[in-house]
Protein backbone atom coordinates (compact mmCIF):
# COMPACT_ATOMS: atom_id res chain seq x y z
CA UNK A 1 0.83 -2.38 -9.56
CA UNK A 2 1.35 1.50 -10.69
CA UNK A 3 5.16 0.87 -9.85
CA UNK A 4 4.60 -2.37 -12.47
CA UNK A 5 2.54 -0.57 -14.79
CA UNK A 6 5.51 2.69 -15.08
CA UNK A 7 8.50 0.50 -15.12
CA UNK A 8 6.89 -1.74 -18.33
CA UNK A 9 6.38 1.21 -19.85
CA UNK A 10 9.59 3.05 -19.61
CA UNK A 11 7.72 5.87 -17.87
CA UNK A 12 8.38 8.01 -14.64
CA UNK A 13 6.12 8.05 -12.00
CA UNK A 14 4.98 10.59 -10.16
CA UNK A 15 2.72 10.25 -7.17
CA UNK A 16 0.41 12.70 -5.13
CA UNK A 17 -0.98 11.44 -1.67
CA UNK A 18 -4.60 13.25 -2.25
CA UNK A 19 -5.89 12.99 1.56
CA UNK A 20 -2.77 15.07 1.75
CA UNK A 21 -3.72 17.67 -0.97
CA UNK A 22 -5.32 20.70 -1.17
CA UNK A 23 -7.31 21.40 -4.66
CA UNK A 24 -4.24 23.63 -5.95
CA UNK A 25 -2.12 20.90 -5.59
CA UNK A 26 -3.94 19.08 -8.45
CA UNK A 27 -5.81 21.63 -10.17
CA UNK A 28 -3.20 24.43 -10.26
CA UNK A 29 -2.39 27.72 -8.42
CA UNK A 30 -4.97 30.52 -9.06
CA UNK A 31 -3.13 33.47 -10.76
CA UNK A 32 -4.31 36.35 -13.24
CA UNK A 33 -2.99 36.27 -16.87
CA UNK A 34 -3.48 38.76 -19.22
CA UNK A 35 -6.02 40.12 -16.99
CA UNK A 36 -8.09 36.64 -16.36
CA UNK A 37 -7.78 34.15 -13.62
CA UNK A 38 -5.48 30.98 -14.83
CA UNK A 39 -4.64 28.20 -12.94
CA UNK A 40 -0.71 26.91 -13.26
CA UNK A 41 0.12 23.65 -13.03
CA UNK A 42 2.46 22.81 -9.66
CA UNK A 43 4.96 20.21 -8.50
CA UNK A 44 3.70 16.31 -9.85
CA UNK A 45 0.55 17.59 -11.89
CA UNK A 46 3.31 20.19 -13.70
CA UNK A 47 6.08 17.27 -14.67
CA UNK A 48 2.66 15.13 -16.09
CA UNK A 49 2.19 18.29 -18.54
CA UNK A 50 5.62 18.61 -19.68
CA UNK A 51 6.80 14.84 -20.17
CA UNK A 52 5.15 11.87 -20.51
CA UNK A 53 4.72 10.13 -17.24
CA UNK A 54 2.24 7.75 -14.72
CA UNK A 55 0.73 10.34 -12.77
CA UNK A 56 -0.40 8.24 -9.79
CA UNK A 57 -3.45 9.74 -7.51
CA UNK A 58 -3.52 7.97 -4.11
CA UNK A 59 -6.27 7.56 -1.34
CA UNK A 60 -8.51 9.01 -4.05
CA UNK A 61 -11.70 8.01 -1.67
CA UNK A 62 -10.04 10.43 1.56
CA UNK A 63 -9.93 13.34 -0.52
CA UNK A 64 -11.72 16.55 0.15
CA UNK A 65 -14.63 16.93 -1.64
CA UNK A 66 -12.77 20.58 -3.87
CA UNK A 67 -9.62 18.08 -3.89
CA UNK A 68 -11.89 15.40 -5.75
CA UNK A 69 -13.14 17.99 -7.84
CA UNK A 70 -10.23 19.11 -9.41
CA UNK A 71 -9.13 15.55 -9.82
CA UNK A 72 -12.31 15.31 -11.93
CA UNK A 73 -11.17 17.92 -14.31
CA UNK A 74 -7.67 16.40 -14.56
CA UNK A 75 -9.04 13.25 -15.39
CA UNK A 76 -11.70 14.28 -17.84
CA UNK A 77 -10.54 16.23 -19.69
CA UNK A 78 -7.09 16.41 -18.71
CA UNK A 79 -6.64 20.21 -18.49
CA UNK A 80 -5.00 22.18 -15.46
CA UNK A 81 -5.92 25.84 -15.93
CA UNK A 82 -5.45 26.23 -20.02
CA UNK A 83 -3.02 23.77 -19.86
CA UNK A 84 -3.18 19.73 -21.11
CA UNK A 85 -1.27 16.66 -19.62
CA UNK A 86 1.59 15.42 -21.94
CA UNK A 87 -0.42 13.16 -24.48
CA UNK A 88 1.34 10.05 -23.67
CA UNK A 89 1.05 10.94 -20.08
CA UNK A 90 -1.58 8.39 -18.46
CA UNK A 91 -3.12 9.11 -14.79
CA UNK A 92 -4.30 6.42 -12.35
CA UNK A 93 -6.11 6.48 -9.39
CA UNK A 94 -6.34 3.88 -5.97
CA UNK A 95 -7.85 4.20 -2.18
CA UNK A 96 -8.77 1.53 -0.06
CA UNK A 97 -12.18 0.14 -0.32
CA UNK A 98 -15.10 2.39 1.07
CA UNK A 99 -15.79 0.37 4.16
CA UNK A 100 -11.94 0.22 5.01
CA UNK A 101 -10.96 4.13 4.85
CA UNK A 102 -11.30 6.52 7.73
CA UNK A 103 -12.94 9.97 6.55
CA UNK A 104 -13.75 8.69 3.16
CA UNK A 105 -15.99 10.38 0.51
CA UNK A 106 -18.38 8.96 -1.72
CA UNK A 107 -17.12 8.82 -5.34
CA UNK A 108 -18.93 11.45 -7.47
CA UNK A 109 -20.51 9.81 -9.83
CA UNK A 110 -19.53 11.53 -12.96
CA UNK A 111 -16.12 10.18 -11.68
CA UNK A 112 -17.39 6.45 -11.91
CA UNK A 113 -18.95 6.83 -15.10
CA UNK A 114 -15.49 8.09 -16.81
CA UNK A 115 -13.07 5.78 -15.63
CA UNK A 116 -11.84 1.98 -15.52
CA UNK A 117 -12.29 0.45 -11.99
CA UNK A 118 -10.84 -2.62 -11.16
CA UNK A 119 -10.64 -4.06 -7.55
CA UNK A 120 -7.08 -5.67 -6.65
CA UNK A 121 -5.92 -8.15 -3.87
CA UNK A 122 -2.59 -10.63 -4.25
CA UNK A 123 -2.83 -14.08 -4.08
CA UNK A 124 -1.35 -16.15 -1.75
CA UNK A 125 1.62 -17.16 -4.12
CA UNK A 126 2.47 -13.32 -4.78
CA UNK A 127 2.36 -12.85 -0.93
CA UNK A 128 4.42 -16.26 -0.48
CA UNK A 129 7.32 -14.89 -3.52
CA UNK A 130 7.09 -11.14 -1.85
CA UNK A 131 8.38 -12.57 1.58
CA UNK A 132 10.95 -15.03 0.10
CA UNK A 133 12.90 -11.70 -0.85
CA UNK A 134 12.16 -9.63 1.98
CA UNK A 135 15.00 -8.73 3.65
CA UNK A 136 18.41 -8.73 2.13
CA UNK A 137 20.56 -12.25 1.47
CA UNK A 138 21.31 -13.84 5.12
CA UNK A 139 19.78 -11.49 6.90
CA UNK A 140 17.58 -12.36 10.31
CA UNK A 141 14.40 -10.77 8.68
CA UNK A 142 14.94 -12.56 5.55
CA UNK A 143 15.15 -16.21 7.23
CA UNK A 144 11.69 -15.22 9.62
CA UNK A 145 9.70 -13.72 6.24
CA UNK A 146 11.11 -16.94 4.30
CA UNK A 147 10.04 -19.45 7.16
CA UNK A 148 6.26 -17.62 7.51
CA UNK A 149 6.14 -18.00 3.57
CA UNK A 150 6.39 -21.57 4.05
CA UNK A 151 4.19 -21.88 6.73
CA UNK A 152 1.98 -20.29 4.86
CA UNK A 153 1.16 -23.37 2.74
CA UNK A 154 -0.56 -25.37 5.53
CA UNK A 155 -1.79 -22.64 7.73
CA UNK A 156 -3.50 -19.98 5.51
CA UNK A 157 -5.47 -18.93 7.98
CA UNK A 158 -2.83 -16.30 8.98
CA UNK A 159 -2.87 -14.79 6.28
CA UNK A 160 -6.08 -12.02 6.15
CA UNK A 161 -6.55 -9.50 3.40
CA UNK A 162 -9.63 -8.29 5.38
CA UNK A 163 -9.99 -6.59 8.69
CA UNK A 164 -12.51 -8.50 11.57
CA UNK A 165 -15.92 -6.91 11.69
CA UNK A 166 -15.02 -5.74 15.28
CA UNK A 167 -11.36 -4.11 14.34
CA UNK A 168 -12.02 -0.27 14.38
CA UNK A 169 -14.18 -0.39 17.31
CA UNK A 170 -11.59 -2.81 19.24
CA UNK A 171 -8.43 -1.69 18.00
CA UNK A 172 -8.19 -5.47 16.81
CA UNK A 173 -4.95 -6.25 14.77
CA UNK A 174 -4.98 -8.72 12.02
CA UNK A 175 -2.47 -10.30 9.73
CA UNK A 176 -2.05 -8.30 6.34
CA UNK A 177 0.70 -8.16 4.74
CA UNK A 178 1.69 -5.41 5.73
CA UNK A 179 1.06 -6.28 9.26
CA UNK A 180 3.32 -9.45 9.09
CA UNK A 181 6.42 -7.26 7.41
CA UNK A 182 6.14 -4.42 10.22
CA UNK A 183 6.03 -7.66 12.59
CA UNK A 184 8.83 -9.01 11.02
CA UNK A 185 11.39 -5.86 10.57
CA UNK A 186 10.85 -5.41 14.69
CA UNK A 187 11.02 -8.83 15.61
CA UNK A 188 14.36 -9.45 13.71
CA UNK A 189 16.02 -6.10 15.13
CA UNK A 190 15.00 -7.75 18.59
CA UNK A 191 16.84 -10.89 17.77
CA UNK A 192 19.91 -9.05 16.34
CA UNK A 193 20.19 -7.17 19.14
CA UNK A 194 20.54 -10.83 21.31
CA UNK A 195 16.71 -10.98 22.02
CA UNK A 196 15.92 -14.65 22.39
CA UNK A 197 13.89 -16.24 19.31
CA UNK A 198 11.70 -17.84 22.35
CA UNK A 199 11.49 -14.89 23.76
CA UNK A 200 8.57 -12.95 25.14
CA UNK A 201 9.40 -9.58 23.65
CA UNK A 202 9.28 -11.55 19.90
CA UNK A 203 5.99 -12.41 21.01
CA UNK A 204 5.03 -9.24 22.02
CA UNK A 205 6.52 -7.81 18.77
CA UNK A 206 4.62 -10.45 16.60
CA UNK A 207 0.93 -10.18 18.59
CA UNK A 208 1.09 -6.26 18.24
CA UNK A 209 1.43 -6.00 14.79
CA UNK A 210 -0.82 -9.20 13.33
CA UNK A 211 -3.08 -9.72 16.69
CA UNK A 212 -2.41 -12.24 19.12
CA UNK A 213 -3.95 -15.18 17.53
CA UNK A 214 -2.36 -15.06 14.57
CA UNK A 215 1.32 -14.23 16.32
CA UNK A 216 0.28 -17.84 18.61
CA UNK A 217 -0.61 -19.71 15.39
CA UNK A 218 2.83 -18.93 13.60
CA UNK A 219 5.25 -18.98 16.78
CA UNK A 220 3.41 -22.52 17.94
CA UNK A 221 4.58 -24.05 14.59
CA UNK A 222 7.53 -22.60 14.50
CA UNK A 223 8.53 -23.62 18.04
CA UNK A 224 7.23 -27.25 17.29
CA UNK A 225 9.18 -27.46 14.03
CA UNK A 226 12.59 -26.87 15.62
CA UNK A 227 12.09 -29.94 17.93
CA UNK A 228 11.24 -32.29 14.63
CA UNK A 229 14.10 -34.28 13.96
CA UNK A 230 16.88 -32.69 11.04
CA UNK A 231 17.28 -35.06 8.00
CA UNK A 232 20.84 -35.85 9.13
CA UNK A 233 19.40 -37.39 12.58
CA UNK A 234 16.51 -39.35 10.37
């Protein structure tokens, strides 16, 4: 969406990983100025004050709590030190939901109070035209993503946006999109490499990245579609 949102507008993005920040990273480096403590801006935060540009805060929720507090200040009032983001610069923010994040903090609430919040999740059509170009033209990974896509029409079941209740204390997998493309990418450097398609190492492949039952459900129609008769035979 951000990458969307910054190519509409003509604007460069720039993109901080917060569970990866410390509080200088967004709200400047502490030095003294004139005989008073200033804060400069640095690296991503810095380009946002000089040009206009998407300034695009990640994994907002796994921040530290002084890493979510300068973010505050950079979104309220959108000052780093004595310095102002570029007026046409525009900041967003994303994380996983709460109950999906691992070391997430609660969302001060002077945060929620000041900003838009929206909750996102593709459709199955967006997932279905994603895979159809996955992969480059004639490639092995485009042909499996393209062949799941239509599967997908009559077996939606293997497609899950949410993890099973039981999937952090089982190490569970499940089939998210971004499951099925890590599935995909090593199954179709197997079968480059002269891996049988039938093959248990696809399976293996498949079942480790989207959970076995899902893998099962998409190889068994796959498997039982290659034995249906071709048009030409019909």
């Amino acid at each position: 969406i951000y990458q969307q949102v910054a190519k509409k507008r003509g604007m460069e993005l720039s993109t901080l990983i917060l569970s990866q920040c410390e509080s200088s990273d967004v709200g400047g480096m502490p030095v003294v100025s004139g005989g008073e403590l200033d804060r400069l801006p640095r690296g991503r935060v810095k380009t946002a004050c000089e040009k206009p540009c998407i300034l695009f805060l990640d994994e907002f929720p796994n921040a530290s709590i002084l890493t979510q507090q300068a973010v505050m200040r950079l979104v309220l009032d959108r000052e780093v030190g004595a310095r102002k983001l570029h007026k046409d610069s525009r900041v967003m923010l994303a994380g996983n939901p709460m109950d999906q994040g691992v070391g997430v903090n609660e969302i001060p609430l002077p945060m929620i109070g000041r900003m838009t919040m929206a909750k996102l999740r593709p459709t199955h059509p967006e997932v279905q035209a994603y895979f159809q170009e996955l992969g480059s033209e004639g490639s092995t990974l485009r042909a499996l993503a393209i062949d799941w896509a239509a599967t997908l029409d009559n077996a939606t079941a293997m497609l899950q946006f949410d993890p099973p209740p039981n999937a952090a204390s089982s190490g569970r997998h499940w089939g998210s999109p971004r499951s099925w493309e890590r599935g995909f990418t090593l199954a179709a450097t197997m079968l480059d490499a002269g891996e049988p398609d039938s093959g248990e190492m696809v399976e293996i492949a498949m079942s480790g990245n989207v959970g076995e039952e899902a893998s099962r459900s998409w190889l068994a129609i796959r498997r039982l579609r290659e034995k249906l008769p071709s048009i030409k035979e019909i």
